[in-house]
Protein backbone atom coordinates (compact mmCIF):
# COMPACT_ATOMS: atom_id res chain seq x y z
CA UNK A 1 32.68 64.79 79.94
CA UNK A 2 28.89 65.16 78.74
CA UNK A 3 26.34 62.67 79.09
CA UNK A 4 24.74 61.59 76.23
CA UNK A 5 21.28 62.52 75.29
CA UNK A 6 18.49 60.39 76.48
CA UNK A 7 16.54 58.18 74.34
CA UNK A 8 12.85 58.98 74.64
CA UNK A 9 11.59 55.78 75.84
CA UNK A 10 13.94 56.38 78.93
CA UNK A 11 12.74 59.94 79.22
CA UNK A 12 9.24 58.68 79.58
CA UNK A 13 10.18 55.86 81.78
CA UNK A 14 11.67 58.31 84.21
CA UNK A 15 8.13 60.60 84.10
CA UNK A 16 6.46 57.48 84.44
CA UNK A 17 8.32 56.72 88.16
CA UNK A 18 8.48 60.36 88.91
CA UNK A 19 4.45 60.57 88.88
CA UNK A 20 4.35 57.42 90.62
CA UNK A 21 6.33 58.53 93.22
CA UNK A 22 4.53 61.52 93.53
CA UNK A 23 1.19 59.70 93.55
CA UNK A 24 2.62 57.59 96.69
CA UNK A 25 3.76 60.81 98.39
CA UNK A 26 0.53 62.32 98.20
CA UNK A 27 -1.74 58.71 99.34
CA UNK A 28 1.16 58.80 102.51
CA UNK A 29 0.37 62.18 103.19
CA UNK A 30 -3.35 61.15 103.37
CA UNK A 31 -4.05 64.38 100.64
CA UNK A 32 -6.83 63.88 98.08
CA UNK A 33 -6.65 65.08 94.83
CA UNK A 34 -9.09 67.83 94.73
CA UNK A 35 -7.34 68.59 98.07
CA UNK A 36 -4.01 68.93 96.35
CA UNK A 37 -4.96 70.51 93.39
CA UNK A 38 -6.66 73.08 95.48
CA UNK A 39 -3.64 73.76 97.57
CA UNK A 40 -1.06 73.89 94.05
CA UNK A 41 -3.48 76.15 91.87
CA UNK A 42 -3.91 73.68 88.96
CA UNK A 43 -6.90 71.49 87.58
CA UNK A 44 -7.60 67.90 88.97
CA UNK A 45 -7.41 66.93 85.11
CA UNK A 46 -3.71 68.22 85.40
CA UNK A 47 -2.55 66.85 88.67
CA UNK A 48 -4.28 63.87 87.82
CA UNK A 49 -1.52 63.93 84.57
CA UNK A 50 1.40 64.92 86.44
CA UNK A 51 0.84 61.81 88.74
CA UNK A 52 0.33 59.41 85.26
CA UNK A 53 3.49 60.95 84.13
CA UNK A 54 2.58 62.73 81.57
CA UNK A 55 5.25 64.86 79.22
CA UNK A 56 2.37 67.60 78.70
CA UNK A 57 1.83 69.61 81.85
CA UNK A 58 4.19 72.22 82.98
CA UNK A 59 8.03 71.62 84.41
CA UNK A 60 6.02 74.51 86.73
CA UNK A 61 3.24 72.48 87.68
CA UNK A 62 5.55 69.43 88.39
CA UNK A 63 7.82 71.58 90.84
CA UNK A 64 4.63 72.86 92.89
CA UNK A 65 3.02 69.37 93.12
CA UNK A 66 6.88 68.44 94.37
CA UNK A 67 6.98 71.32 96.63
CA UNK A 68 3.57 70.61 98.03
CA UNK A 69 4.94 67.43 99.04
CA UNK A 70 8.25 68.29 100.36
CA UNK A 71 10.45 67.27 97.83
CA UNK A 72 11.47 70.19 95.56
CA UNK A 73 15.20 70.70 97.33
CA UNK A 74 16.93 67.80 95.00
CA UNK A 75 15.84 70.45 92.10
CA UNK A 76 16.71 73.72 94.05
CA UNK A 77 20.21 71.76 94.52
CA UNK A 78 20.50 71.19 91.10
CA UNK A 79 19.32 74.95 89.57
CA UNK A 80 21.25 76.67 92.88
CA UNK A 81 24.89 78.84 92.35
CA UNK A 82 26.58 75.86 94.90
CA UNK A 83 26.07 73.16 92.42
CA UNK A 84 28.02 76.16 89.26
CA UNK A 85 31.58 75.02 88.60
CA UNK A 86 33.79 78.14 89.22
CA UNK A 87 35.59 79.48 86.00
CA UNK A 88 38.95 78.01 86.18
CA UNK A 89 41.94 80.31 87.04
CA UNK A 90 39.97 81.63 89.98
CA UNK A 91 40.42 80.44 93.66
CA UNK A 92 36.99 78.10 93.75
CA UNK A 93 38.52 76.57 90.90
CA UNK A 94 41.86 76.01 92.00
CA UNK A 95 40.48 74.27 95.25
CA UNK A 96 37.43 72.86 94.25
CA UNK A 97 37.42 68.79 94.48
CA UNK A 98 37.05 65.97 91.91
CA UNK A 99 32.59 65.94 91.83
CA UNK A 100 32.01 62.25 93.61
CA UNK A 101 30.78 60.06 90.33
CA UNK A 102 26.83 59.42 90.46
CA UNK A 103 25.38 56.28 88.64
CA UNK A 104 21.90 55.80 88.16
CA UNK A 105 20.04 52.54 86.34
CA UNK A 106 16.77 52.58 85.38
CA UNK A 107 14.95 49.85 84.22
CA UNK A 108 10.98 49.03 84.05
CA UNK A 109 9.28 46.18 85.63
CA UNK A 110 9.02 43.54 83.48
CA UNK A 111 6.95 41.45 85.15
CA UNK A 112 3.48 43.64 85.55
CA UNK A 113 3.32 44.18 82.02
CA UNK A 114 4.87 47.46 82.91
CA UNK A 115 7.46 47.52 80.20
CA UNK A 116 5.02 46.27 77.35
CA UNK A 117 2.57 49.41 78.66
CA UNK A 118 6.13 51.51 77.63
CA UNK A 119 6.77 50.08 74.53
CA UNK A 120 3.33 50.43 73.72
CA UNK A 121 3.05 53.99 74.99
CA UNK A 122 6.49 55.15 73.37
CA UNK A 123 5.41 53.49 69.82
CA UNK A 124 2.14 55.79 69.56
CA UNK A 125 4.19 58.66 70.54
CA UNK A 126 6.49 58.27 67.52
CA UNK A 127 3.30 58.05 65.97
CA UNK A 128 1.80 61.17 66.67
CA UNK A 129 4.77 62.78 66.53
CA UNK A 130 4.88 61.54 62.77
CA UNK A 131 1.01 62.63 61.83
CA UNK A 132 2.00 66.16 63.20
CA UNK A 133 5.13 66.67 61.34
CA UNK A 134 3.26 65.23 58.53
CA UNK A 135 -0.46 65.50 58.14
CA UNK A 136 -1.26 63.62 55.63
CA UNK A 137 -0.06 60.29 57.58
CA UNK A 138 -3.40 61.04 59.56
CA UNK A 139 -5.89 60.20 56.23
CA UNK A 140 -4.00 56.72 56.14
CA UNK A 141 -4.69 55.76 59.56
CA UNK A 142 -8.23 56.81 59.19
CA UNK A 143 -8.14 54.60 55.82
CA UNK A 144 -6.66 51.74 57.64
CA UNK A 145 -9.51 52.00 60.53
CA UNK A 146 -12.15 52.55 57.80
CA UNK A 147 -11.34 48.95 56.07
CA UNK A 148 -11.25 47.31 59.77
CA UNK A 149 -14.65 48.64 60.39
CA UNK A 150 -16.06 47.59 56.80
CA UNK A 151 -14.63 44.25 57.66
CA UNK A 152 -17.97 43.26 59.46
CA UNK A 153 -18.22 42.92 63.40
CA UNK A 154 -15.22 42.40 65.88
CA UNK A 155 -14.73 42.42 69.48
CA UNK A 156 -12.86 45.29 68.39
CA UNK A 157 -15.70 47.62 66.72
CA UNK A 158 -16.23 49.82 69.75
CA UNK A 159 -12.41 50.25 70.00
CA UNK A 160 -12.27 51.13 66.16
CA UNK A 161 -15.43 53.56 66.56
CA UNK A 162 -13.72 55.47 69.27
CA UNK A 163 -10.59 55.52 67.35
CA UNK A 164 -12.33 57.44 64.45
CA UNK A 165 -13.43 60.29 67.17
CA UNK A 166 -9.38 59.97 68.28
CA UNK A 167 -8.10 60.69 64.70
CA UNK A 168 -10.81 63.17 63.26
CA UNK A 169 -10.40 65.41 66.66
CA UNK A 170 -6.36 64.47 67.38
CA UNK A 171 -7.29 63.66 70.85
CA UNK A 172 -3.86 62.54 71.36
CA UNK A 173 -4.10 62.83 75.55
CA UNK A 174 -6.79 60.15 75.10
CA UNK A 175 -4.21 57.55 74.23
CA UNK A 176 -1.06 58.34 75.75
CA UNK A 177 -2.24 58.15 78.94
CA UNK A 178 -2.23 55.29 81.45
CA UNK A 179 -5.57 54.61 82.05
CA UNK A 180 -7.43 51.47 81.29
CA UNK A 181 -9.30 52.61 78.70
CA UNK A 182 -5.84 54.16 76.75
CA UNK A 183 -4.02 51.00 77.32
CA UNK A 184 -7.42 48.74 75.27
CA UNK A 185 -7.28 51.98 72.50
CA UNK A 186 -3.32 51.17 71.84
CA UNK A 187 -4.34 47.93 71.84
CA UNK A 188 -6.77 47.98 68.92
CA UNK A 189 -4.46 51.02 66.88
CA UNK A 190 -4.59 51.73 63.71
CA UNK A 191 -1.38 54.52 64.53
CA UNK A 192 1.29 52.35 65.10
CA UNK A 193 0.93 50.78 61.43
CA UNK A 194 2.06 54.30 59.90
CA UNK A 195 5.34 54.04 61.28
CA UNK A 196 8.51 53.60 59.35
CA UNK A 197 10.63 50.06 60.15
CA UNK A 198 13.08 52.25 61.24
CA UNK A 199 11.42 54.05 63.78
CA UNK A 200 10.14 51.13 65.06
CA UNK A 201 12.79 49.14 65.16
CA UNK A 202 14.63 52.53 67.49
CA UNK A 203 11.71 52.44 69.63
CA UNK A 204 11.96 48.12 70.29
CA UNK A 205 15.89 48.37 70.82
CA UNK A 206 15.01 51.18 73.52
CA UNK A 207 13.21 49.05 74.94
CA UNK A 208 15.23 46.24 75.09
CA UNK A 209 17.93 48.45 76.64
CA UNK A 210 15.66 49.15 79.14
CA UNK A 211 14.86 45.96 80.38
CA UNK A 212 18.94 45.49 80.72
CA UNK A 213 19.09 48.39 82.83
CA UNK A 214 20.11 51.67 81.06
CA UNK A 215 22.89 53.44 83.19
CA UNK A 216 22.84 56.93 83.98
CA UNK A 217 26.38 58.73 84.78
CA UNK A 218 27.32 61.98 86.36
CA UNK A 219 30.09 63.56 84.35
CA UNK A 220 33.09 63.44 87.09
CA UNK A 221 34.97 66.79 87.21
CA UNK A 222 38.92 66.70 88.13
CA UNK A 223 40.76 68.77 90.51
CA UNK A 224 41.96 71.58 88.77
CA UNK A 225 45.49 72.82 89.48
């Protein structure tokens, strides 16, 4: 039995509590950042990523951050030859057991605004994700923040100006992170209005999975004979 893929939104959401846990391990541990960068070999800028849960740095700079903290063995379990199913018609396979079933559910906290930060954060991915497959998506969104801007003042215009540095230099980091001043871009986007109804409409019933609880299952293996 094989798992089905993952839906990106629950990818994320899984990054997003894996940094977070990480970020707790290190406060409990009474380690700074610089400290902890120092001690892994990577840039503040990155840990400081890693703990945001951020799809862009490294699986290698996730597993030393893990293993400075002392919690890299669930992934040496999982990549070691004791976890590698014997071929069948051999002895291992002949006496190996039925694999005890493992169910996970992940969900997102829906009352912190934590799942509306998701939705909002997995939107502008599809986003970007479109304007690099497709470049030309990028001079509509500029288009789109040029008429808001000629509209006359807003609470807004600052948001709007910084957008047009976002767009003409693809800072991409600058908005899919977690930070304050991310989560007031995404809220004043002019990104999110290039996407298809489709894709949008993916990324909402993600979401609504999510905030059901979206079940995670271990393939079980049977005794082989």
């Amino acid at each position: 039995m094989t798992n089905a893929p993952m839906s990106a939104v629950l990818e994320r959401q899984l990054l997003l509590q894996l940094g977070d846990r990480l970020r707790q391990l290190r406060k409990s541990q009474g380690i700074g950042t610089i400290d902890m960068a120092a001690r892994v070999g990577i840039a503040r800028n990155t840990l400081r990523a890693i703990e945001n849960g951020d799809p862009a740095p490294s699986m290698g700079s996730y597993l030393r951050v893990m293993s400075a903290l002392g919690v890299v063995g669930e992934l040496a379990l999982l990549a070691g030859d004791s976890m590698t199913p014997a071929p069948q018609g051999t002895a291992g396979a002949r006496s190996r057991r039925e694999k005890p079933s493992i169910q996970v559910t992940v969900t997102a906290d829906t009352s912190r605004h934590e799942i509306q930060d998701l939705q909002s954060l997995a939107l502008h991915q599809a986003a970007v994700d479109l304007v690099k497959v497709d470049p030309a998506q990028l001079a509509r969104a500029q288009a789109t923040l040029a008429r808001w801007l000629g509209s006359g003042p807003s609470r807004s215009t600052s948001l709007w100006t910084e957008w047009e540095e976002v767009l003409s230099k693809r800072q991409w980091r600058k908005i899919l992170g977690r930070s304050r001043r991310a989560q007031e871009l995404r809220q004043s986007s002019p990104l999110v209005t290039l996407l298809p109804e489709d894709t949008r409409k993916s990324v909402l019933s993600q979401i609504g999975a999510l905030k059901k609880g979206v079940v995670i299952r271990d393939a079980v293996e049977e005794d082989v004979r």
